[in-house]
N, C-alpha and C. Protein backbone atom coordinates (compact mmCIF):
# COMPACT_ATOMS: atom_id res chain seq x y z
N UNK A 1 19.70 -14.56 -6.80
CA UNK A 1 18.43 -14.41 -7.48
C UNK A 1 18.65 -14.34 -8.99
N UNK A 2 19.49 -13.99 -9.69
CA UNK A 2 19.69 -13.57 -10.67
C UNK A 2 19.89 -14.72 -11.55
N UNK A 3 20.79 -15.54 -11.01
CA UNK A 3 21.19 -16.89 -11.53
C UNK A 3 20.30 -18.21 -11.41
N UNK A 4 19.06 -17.79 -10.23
CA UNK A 4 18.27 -18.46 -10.61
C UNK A 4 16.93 -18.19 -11.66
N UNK A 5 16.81 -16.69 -11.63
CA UNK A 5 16.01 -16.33 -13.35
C UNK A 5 16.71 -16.67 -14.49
N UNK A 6 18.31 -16.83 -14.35
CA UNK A 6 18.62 -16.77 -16.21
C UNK A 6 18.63 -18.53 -15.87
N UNK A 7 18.45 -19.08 -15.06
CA UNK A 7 18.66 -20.71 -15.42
C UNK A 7 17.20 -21.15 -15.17
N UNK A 8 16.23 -20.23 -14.53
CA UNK A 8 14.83 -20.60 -15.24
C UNK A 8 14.52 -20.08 -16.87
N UNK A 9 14.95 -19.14 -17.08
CA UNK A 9 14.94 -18.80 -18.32
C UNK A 9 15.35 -19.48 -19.80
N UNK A 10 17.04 -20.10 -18.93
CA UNK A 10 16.99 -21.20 -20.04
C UNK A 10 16.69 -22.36 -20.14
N UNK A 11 15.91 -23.25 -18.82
CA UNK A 11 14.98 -23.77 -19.05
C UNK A 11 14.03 -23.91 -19.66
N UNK A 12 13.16 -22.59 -19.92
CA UNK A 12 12.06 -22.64 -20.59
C UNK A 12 12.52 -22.72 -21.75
N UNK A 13 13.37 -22.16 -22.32
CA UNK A 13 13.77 -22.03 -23.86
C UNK A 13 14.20 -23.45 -24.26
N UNK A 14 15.27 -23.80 -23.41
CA UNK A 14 15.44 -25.39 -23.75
C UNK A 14 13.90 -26.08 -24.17
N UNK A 15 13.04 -25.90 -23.06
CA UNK A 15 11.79 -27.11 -23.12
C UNK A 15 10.87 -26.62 -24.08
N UNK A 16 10.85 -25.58 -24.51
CA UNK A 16 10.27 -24.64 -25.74
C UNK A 16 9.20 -24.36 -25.22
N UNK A 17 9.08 -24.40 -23.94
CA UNK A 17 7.52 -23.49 -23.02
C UNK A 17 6.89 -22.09 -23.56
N UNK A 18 6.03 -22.02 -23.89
CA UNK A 18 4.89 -21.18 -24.14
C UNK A 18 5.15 -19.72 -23.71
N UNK A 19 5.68 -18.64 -24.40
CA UNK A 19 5.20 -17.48 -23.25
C UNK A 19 4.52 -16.71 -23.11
N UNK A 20 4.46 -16.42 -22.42
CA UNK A 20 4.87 -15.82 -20.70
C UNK A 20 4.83 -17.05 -19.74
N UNK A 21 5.86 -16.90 -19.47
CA UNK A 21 6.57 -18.07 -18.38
C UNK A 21 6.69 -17.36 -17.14
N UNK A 22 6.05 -17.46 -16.07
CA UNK A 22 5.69 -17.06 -14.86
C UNK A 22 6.50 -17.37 -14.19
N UNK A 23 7.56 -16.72 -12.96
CA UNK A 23 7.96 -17.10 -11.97
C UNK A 23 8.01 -16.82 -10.77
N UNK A 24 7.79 -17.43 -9.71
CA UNK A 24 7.24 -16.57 -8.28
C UNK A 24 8.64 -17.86 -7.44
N UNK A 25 9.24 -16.23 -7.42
CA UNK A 25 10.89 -16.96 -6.28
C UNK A 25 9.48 -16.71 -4.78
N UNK A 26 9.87 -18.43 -4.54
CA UNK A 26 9.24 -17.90 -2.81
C UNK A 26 10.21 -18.13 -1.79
N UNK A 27 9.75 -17.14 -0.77
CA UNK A 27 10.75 -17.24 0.40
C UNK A 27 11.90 -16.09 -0.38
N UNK A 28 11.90 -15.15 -1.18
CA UNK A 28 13.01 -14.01 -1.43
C UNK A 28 12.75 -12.88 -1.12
N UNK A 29 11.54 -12.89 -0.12
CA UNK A 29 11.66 -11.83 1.12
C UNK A 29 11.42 -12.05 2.09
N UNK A 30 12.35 -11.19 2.99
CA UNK A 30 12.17 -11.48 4.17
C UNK A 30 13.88 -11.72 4.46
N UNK A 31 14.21 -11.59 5.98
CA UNK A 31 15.64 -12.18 6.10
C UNK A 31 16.44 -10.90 5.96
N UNK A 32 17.58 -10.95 5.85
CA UNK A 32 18.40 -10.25 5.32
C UNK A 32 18.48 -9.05 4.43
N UNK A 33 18.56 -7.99 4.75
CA UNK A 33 18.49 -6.69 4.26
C UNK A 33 19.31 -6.50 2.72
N UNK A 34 20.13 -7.26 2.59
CA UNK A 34 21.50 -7.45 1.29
C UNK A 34 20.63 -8.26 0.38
N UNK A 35 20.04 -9.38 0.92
CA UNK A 35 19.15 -10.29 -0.02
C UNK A 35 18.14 -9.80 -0.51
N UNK A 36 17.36 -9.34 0.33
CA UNK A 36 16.35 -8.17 0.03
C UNK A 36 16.07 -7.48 -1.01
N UNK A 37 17.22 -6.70 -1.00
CA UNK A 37 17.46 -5.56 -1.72
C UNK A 37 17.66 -6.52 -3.26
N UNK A 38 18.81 -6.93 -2.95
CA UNK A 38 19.74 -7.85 -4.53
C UNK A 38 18.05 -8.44 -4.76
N UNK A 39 16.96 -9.06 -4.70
CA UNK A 39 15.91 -9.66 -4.86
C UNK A 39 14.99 -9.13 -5.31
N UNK A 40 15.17 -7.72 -5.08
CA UNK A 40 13.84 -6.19 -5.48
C UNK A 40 14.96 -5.74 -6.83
N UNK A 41 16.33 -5.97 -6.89
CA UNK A 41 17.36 -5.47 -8.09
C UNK A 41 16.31 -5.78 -9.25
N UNK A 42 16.78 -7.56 -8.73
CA UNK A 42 16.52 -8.49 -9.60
C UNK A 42 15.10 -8.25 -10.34
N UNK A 43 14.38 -7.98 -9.67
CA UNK A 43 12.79 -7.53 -10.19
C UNK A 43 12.99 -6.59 -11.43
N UNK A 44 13.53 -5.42 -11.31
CA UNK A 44 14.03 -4.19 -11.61
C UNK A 44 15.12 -4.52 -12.95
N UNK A 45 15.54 -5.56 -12.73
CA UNK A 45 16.76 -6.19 -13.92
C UNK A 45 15.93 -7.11 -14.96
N UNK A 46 15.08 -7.61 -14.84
CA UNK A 46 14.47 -8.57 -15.09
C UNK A 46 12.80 -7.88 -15.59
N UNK A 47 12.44 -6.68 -15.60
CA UNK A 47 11.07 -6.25 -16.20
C UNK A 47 10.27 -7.25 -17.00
N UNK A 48 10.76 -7.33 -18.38
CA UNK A 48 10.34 -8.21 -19.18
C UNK A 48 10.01 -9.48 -18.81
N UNK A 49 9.84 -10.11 -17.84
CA UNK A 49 9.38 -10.81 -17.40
C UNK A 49 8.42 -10.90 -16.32
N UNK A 50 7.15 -12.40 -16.31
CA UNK A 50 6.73 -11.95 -15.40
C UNK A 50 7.24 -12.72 -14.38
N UNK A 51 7.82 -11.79 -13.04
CA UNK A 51 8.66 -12.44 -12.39
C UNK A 51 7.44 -11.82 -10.58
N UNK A 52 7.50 -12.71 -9.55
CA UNK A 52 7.02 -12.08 -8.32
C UNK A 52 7.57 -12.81 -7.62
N UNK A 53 8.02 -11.67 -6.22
CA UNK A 53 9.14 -12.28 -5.12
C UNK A 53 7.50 -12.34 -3.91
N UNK A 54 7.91 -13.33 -3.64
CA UNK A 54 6.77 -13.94 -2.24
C UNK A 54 7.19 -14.47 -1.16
N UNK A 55 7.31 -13.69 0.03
CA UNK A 55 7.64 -13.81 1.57
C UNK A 55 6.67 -13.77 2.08
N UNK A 56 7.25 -14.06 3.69
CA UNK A 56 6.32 -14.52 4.62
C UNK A 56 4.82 -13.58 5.01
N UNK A 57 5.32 -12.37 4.60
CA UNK A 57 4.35 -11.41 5.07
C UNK A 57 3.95 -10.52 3.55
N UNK A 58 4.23 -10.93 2.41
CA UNK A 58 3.55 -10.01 1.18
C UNK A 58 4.52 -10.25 -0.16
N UNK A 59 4.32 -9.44 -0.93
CA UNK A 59 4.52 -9.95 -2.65
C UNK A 59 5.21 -8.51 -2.77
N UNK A 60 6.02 -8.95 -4.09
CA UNK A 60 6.42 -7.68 -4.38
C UNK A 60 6.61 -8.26 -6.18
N UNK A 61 5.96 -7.10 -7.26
CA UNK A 61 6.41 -6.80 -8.65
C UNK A 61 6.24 -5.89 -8.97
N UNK A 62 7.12 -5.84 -10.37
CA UNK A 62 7.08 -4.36 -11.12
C UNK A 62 6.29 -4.22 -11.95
N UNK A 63 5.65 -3.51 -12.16
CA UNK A 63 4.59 -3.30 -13.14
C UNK A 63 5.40 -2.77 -13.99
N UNK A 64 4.68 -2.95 -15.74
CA UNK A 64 5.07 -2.65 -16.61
C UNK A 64 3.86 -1.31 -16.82
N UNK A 65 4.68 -0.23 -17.70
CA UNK A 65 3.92 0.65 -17.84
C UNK A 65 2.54 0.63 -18.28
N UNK A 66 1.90 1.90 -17.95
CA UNK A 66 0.27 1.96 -18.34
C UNK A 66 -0.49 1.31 -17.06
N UNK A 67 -2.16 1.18 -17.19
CA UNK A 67 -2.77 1.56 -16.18
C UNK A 67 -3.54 0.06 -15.86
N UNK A 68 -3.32 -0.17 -14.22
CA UNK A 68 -3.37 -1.52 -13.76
C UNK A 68 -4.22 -1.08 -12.41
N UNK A 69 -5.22 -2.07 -12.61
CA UNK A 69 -6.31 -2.33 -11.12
C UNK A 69 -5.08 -3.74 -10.29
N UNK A 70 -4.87 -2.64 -8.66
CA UNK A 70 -4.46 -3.80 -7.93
C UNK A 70 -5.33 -4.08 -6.87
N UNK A 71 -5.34 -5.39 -7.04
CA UNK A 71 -6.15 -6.12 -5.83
C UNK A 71 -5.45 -7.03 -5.17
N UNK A 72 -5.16 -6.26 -3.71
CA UNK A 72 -4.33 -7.15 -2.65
C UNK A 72 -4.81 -8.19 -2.62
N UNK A 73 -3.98 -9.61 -2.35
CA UNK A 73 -4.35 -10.79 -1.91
C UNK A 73 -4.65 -10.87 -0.56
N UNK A 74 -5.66 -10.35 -0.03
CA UNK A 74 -5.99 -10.43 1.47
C UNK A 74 -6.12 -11.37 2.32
N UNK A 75 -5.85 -12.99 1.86
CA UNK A 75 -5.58 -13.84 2.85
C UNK A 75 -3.77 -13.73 2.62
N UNK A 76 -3.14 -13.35 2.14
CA UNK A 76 -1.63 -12.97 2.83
C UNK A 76 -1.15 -11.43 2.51
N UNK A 77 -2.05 -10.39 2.58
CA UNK A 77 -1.21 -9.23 2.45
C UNK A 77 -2.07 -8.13 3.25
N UNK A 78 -3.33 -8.59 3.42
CA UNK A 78 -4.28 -7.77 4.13
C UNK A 78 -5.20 -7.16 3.03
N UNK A 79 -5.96 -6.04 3.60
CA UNK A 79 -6.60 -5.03 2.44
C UNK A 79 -6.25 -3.76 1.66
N UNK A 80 -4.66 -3.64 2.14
CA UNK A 80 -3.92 -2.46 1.68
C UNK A 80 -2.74 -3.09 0.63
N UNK A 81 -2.25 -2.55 0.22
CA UNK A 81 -1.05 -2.49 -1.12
C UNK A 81 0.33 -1.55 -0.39
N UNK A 82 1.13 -1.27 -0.77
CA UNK A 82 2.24 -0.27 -0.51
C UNK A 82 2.69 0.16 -2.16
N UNK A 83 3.31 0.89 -2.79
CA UNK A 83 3.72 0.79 -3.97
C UNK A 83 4.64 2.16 -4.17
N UNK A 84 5.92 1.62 -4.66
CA UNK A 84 6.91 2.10 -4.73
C UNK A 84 7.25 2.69 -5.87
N UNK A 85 7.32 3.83 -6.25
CA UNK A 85 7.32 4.57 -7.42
C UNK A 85 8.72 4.37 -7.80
N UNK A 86 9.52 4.10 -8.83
CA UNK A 86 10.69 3.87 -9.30
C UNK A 86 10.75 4.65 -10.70
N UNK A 87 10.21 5.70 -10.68
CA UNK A 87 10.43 7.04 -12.31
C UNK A 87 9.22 7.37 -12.07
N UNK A 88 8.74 7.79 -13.49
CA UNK A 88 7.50 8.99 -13.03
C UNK A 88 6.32 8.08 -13.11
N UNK A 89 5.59 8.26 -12.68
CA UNK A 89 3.99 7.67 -12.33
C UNK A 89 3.43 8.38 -11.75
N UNK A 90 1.81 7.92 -11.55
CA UNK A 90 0.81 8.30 -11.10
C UNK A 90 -0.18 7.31 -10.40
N UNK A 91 -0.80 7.68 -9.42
CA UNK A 91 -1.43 6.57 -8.85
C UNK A 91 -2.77 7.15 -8.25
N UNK A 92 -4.08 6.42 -8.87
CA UNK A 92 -5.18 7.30 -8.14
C UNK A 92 -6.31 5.90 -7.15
N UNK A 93 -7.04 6.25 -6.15
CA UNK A 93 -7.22 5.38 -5.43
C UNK A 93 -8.87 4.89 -5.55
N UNK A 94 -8.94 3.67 -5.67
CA UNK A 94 -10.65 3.13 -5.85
C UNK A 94 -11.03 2.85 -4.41
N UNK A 95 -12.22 3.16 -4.12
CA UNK A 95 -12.97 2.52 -2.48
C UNK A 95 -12.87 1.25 -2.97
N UNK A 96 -11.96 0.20 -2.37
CA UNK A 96 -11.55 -1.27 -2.65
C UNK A 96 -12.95 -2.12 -2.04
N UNK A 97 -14.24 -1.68 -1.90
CA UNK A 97 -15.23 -2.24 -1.07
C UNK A 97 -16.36 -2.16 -2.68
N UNK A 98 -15.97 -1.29 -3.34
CA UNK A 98 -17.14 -1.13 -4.75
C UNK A 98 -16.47 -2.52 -5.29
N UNK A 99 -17.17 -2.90 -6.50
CA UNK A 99 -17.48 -4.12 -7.26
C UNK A 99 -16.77 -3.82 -8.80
């Protein structure tokens, strides 16, 4: 995973692309528990970017600090979220049915 962000990375710089340069590794979850993990690192190594891992069954990114409305993609993740605290945060919950 890693080697394929720094060789998208210097792609973009080569082609002098615009940023924020978006990248969504698909298919880097799911499978293998070692890949997995090294794939959620990579998220975690890689902040400064916007980077999202997309498997068969849901998404995974890191948010950058400060305060973010999430809205599951419910044709592939359902109507719930999971979210993994990695340092200090806070998380408070909206009725996902209001507007």
């Amino acid at each position: 995973m890693t080697k394929c962000v720094l060789l998208a990375q210097r792609t973009a710089k080569e082609k002098c692309l615009p940023a924020p340069v978006r990248l969504v590794a698909v298919g880097s979850l799911g499978g293998r528990l070692d890949h997995q993990l090294a794939a959620l690192s990579a998220l975690h190594a890689f902040m400064e970017l916007d980077l999202m891992l997309l498997g068969a069954e849901g998404t995974a990114k890191v948010l950058s600090p400060g305060r973010h409305t999430i809205r599951p993609w419910t044709t592939l993740e359902g109507p719930v979220c999971g979210l993994v605290p990695l340092g200090t945060s806070g998380v408070s919950s909206m009725d996902a049915c209001r507007a």
